[in-house]
N, C-alpha and C. Protein backbone atom coordinates (compact mmCIF):
# COMPACT_ATOMS: atom_id res chain seq x y z
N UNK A 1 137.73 85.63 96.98
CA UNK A 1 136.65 86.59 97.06
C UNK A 1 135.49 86.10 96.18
N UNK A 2 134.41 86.15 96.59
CA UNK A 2 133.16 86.09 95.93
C UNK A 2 132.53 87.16 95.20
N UNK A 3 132.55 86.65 94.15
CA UNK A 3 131.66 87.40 93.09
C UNK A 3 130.30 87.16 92.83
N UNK A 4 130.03 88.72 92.37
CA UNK A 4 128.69 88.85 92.33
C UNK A 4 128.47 88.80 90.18
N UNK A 5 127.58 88.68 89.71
CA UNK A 5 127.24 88.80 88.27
C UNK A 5 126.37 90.62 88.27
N UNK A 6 126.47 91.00 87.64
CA UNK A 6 125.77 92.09 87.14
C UNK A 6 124.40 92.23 87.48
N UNK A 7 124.12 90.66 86.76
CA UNK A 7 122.71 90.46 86.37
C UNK A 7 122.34 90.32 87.81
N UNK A 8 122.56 89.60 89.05
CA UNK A 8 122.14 89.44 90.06
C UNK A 8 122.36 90.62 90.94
N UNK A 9 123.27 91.17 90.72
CA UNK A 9 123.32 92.78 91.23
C UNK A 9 122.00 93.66 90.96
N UNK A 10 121.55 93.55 89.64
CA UNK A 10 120.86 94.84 89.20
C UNK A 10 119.08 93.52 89.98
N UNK A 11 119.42 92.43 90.03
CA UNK A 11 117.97 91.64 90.24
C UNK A 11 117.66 92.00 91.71
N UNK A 12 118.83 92.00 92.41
CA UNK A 12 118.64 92.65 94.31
C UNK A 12 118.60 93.94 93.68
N UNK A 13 119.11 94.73 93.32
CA UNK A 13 118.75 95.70 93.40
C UNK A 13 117.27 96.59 92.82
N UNK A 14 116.67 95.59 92.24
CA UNK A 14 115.66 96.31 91.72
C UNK A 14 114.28 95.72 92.69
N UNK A 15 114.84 94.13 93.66
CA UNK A 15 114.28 93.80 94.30
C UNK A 15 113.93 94.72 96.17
N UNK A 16 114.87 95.36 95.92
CA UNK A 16 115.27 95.70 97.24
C UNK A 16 114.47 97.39 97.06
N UNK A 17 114.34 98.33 96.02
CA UNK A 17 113.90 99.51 95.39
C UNK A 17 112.33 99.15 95.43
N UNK A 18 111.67 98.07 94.74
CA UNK A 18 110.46 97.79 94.41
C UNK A 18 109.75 97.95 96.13
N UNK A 19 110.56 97.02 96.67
CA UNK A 19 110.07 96.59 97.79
C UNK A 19 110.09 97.35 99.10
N UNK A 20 111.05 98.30 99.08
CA UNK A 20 111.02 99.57 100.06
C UNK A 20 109.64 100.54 99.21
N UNK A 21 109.65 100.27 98.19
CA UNK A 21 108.46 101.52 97.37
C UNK A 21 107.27 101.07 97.94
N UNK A 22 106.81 99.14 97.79
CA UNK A 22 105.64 98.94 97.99
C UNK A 22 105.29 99.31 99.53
N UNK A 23 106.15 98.92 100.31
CA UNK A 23 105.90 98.56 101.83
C UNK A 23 105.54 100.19 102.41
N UNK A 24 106.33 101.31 101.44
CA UNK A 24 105.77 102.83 102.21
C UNK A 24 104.25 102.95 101.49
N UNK A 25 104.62 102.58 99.91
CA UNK A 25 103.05 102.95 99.57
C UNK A 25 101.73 102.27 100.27
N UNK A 26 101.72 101.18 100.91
CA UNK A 26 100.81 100.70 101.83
C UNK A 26 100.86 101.36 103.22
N UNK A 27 102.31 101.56 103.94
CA UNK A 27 102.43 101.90 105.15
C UNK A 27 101.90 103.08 105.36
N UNK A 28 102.17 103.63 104.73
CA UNK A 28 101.95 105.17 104.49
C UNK A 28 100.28 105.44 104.72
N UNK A 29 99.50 104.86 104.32
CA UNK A 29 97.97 104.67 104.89
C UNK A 29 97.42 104.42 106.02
N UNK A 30 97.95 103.36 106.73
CA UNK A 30 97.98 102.91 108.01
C UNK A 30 97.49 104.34 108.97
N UNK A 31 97.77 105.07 109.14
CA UNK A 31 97.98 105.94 110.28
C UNK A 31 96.00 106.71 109.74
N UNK A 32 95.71 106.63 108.34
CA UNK A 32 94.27 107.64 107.94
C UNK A 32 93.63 106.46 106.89
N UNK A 33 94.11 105.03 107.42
CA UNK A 33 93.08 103.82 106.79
C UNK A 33 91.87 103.94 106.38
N UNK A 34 90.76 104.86 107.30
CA UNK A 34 89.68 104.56 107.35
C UNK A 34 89.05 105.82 106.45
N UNK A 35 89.85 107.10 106.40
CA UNK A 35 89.53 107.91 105.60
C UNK A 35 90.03 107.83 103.76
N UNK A 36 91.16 106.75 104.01
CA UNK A 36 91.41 106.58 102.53
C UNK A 36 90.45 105.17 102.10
N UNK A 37 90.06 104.47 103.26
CA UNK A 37 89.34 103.44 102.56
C UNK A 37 87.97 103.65 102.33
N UNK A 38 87.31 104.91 102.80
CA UNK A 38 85.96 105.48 102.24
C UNK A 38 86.18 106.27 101.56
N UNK A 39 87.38 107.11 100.99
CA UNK A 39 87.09 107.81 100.01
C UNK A 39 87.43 107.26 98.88
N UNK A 40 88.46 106.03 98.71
CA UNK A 40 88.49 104.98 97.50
C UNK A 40 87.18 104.55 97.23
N UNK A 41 86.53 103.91 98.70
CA UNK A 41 85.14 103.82 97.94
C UNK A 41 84.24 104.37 97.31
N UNK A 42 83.98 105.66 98.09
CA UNK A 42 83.20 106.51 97.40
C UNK A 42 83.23 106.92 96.39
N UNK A 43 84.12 106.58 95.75
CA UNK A 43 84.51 107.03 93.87
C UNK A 43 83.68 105.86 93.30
N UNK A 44 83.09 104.88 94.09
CA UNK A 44 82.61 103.76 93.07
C UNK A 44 81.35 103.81 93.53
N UNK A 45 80.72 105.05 94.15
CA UNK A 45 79.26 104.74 94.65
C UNK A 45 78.40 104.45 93.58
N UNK A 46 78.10 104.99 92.39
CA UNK A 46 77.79 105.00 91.03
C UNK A 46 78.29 103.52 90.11
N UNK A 47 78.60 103.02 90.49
CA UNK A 47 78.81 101.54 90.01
C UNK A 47 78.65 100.45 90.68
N UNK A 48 78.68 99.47 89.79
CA UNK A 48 78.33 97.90 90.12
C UNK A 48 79.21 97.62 91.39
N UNK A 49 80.45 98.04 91.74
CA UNK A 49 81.46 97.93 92.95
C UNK A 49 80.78 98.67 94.20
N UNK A 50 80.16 99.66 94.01
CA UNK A 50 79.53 100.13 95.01
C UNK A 50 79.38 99.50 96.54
N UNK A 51 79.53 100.08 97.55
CA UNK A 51 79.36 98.87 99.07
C UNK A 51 80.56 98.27 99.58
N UNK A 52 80.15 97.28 99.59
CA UNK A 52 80.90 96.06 100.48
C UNK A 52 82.12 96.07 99.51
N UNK A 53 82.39 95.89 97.85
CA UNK A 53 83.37 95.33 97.16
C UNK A 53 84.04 96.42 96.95
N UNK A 54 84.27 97.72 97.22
CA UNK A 54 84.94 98.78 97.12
C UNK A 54 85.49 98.83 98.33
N UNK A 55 84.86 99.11 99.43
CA UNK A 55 85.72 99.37 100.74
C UNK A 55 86.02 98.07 101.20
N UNK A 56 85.62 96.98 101.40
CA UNK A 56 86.67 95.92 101.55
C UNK A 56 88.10 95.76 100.93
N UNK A 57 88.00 96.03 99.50
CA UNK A 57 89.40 96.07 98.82
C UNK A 57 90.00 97.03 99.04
N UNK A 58 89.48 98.63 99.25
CA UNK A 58 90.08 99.56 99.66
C UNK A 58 91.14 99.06 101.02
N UNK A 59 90.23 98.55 102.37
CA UNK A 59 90.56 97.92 103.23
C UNK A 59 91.97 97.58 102.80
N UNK A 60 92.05 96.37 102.26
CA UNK A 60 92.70 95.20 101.99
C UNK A 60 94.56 95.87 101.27
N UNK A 61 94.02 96.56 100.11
CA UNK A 61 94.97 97.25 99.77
C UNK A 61 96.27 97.29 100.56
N UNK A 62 96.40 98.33 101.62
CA UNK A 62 97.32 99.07 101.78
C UNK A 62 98.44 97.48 102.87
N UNK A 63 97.34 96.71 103.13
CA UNK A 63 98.30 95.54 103.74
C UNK A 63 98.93 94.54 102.89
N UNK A 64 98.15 94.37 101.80
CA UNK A 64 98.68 93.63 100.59
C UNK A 64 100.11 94.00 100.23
N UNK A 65 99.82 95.18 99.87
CA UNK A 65 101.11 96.37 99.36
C UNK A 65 102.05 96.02 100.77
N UNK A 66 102.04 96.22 101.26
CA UNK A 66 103.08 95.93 102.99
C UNK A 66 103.81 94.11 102.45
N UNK A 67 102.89 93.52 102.53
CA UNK A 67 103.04 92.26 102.60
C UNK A 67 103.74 91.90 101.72
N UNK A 68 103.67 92.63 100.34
CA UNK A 68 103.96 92.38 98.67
C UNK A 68 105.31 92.47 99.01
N UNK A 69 105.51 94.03 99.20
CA UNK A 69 106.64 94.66 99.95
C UNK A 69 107.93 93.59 100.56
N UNK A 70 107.48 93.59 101.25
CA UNK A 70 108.32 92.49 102.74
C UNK A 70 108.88 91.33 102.12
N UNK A 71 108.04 90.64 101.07
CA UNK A 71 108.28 89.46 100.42
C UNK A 71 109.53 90.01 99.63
N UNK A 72 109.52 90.71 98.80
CA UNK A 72 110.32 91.36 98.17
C UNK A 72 111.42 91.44 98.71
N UNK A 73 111.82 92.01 99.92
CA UNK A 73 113.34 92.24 100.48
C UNK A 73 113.63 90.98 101.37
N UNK A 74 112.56 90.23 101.78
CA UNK A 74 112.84 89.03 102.27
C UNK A 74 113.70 88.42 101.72
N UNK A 75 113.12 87.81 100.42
CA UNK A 75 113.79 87.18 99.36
C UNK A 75 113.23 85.70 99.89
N UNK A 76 114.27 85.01 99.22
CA UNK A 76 114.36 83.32 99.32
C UNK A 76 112.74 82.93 98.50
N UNK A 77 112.05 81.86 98.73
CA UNK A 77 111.33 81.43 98.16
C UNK A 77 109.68 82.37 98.21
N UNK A 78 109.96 83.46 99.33
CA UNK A 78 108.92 84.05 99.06
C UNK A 78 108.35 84.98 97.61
N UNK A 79 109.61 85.38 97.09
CA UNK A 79 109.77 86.38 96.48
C UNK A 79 108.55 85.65 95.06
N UNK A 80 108.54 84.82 94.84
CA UNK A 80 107.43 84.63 93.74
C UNK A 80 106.23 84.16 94.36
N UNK A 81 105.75 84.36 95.46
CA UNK A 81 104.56 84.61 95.92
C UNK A 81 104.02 85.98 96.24
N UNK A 82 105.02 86.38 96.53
CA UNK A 82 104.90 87.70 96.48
C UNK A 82 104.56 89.16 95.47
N UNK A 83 105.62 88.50 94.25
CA UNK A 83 105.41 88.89 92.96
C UNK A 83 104.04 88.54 92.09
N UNK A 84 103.87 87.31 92.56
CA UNK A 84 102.20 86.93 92.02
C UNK A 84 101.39 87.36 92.26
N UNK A 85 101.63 87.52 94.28
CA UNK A 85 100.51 88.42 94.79
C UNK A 85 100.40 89.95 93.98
N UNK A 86 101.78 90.67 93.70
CA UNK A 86 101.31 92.04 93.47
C UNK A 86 100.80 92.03 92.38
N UNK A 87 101.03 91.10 90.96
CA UNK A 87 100.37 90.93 90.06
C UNK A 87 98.81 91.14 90.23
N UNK A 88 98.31 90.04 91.20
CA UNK A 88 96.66 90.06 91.42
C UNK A 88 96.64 91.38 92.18
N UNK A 89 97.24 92.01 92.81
CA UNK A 89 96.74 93.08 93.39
C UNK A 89 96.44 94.28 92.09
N UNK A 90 97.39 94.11 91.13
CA UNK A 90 97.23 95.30 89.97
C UNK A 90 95.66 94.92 89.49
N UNK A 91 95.99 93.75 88.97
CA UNK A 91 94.86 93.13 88.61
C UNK A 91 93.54 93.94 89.13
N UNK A 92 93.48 93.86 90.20
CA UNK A 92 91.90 94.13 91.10
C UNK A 92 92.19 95.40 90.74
N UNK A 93 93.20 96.57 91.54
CA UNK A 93 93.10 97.57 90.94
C UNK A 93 92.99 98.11 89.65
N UNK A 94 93.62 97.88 88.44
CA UNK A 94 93.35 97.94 87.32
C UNK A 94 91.63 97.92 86.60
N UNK A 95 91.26 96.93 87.37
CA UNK A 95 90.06 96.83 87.13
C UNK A 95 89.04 98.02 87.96
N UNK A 96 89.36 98.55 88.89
CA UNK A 96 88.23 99.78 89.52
C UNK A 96 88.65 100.93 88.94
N UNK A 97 90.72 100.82 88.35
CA UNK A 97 90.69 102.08 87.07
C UNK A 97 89.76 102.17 85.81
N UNK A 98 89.26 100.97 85.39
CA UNK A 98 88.84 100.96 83.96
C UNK A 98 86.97 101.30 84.73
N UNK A 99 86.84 100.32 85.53
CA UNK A 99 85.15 100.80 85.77
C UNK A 99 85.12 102.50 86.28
N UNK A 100 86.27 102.97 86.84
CA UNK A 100 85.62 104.55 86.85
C UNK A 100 86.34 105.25 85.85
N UNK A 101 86.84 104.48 84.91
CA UNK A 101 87.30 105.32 83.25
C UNK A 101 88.09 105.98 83.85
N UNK A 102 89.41 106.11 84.53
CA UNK A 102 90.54 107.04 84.98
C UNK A 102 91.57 106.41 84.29
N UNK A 103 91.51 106.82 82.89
CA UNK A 103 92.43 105.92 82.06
C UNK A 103 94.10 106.32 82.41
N UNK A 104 93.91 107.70 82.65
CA UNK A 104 95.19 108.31 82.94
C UNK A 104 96.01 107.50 84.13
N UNK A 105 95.72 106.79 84.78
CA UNK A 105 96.14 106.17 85.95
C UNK A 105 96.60 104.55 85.40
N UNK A 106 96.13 104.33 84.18
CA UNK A 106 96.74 103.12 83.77
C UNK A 106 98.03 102.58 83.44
N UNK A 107 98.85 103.81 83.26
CA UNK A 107 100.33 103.26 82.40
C UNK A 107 100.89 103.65 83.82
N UNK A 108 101.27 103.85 85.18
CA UNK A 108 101.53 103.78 86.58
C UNK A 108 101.63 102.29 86.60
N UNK A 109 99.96 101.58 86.69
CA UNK A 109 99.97 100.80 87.05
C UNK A 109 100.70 99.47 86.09
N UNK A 110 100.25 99.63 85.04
CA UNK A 110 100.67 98.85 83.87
C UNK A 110 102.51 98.63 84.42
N UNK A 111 103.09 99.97 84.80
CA UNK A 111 104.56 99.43 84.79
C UNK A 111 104.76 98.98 86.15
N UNK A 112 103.62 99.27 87.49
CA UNK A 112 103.89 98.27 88.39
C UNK A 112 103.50 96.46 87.98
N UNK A 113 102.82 96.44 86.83
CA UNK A 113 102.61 95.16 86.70
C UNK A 113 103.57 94.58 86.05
N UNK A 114 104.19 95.19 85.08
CA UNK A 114 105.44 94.64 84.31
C UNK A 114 106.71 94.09 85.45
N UNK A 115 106.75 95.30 86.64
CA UNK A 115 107.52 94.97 87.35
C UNK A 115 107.67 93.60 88.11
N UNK A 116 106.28 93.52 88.65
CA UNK A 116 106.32 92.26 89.08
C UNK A 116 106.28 91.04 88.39
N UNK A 117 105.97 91.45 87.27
CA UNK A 117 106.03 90.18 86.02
C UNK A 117 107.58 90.12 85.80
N UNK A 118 108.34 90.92 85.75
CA UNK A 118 109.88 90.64 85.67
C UNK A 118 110.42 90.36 86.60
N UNK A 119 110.14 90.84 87.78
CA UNK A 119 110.64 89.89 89.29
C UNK A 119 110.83 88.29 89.16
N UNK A 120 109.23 88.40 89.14
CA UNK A 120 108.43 86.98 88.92
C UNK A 120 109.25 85.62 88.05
N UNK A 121 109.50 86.52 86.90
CA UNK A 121 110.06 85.84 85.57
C UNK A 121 111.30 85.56 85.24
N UNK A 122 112.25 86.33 86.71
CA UNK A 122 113.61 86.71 86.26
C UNK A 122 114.07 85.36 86.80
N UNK A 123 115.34 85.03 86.29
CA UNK A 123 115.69 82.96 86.36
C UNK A 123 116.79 83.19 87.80
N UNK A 124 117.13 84.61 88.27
CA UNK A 124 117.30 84.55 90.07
C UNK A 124 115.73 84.38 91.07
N UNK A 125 114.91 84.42 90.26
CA UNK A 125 113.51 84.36 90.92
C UNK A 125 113.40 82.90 91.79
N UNK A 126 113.16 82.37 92.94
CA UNK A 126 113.24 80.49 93.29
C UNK A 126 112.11 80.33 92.59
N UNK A 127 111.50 78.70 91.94
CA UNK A 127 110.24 78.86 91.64
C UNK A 127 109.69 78.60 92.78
N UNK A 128 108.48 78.48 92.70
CA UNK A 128 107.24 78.38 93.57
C UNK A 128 106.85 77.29 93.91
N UNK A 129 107.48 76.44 95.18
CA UNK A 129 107.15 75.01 95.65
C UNK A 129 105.50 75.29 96.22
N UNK A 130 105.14 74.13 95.33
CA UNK A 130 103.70 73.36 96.08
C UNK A 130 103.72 72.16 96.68
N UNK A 131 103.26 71.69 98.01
CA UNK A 131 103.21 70.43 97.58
C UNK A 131 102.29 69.84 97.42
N UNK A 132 102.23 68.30 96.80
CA UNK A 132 101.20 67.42 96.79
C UNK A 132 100.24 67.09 97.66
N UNK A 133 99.13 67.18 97.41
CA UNK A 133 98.24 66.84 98.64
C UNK A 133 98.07 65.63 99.20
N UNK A 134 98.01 65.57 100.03
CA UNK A 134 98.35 64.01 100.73
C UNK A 134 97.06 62.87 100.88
C-alpha cells in the first residue's frame, strides 16, 4: 500500500480548497461581468485609475481568478504559475485597495497573498521550468 505523508495530505488539501474558492470567486461574476466590471470601476472615477485602467482590470479579474483556480487543482507543473499569477493578481488589487483607502479590505487580501506565497513556496510545489532561448 502506498502512503501518503501528512505534509502532502494537508499540501492537496489546501491546494484543492484554495482552488475550488478561487475558480467560484471569479465564476461567480461571469453571468453580471459587465455590471460588476463598471461598478469596480466606478469606485475609481476620482483617481489616477480612472477609465481604461480600472475597467480593464475589473474586466480581467474574474478570469484570472478562474484560471488561478484551475491551475491549482490541476496541479503538476502548473501549480507555480499559477500561484505567481495569483500573487500578481493581489498585487494589482491591493493596490486599487490602498488608492481608494479601503484599508478594511486589506488583511482578506493580505491572507489570500500569504496563501499563494505558501503554495508557491511549499517544497511539494514543481519549480517553474523555463527554457533557454534558442
Amino acid at each position: 500500500m502506498t502512503q501518503i505523508t501528512n505534509s502532502k495530505l494537508a499540501y492537496l488539501g489546501i491546494r484543492i480548497a484554495f482552488g475550488i474558492s478561487m475558480i467560484f470567486h471569479g465564476g461567480i461574476r461571469f453571468p453580471k461581468l459587465d455590471s460588476f466590471a463598471t461598478g469596480m470601476s466606478g469606485q475609481f472615477s476620482e483617481t489616477f485609475l480612472a477609465g481604461f485602467p480600472a475597467l480593464s482590470f475589473a474586466y480581467l479579474i474574474p478570469f484570472v481568478e478562474v484560471a488561478v483556480g484551475l491551475s491549482l487543482l490541476i496541479g503538476w507543473k502548473v501549480i507555480c504559475w499559477g500561484a505567481f499569477t495569483g500573487c500578481l493578481l493581489m498585487g494589482g488589487i491591493m493596490l486599487g485597495t490602498c488608492v481608494l483607502e479601503k484599508w478594511e479590505l486589506l488583511p482578506s487580501q493580505l491572507i489570500h497573498l500569504f496563501l499563494f506565497y505558501t503554495i508557491l513556496n511549499n517544497p511539494n510545489t514543481p519549480d517553474a521550468q523555463l527554457k533557454p532561448a534558442s
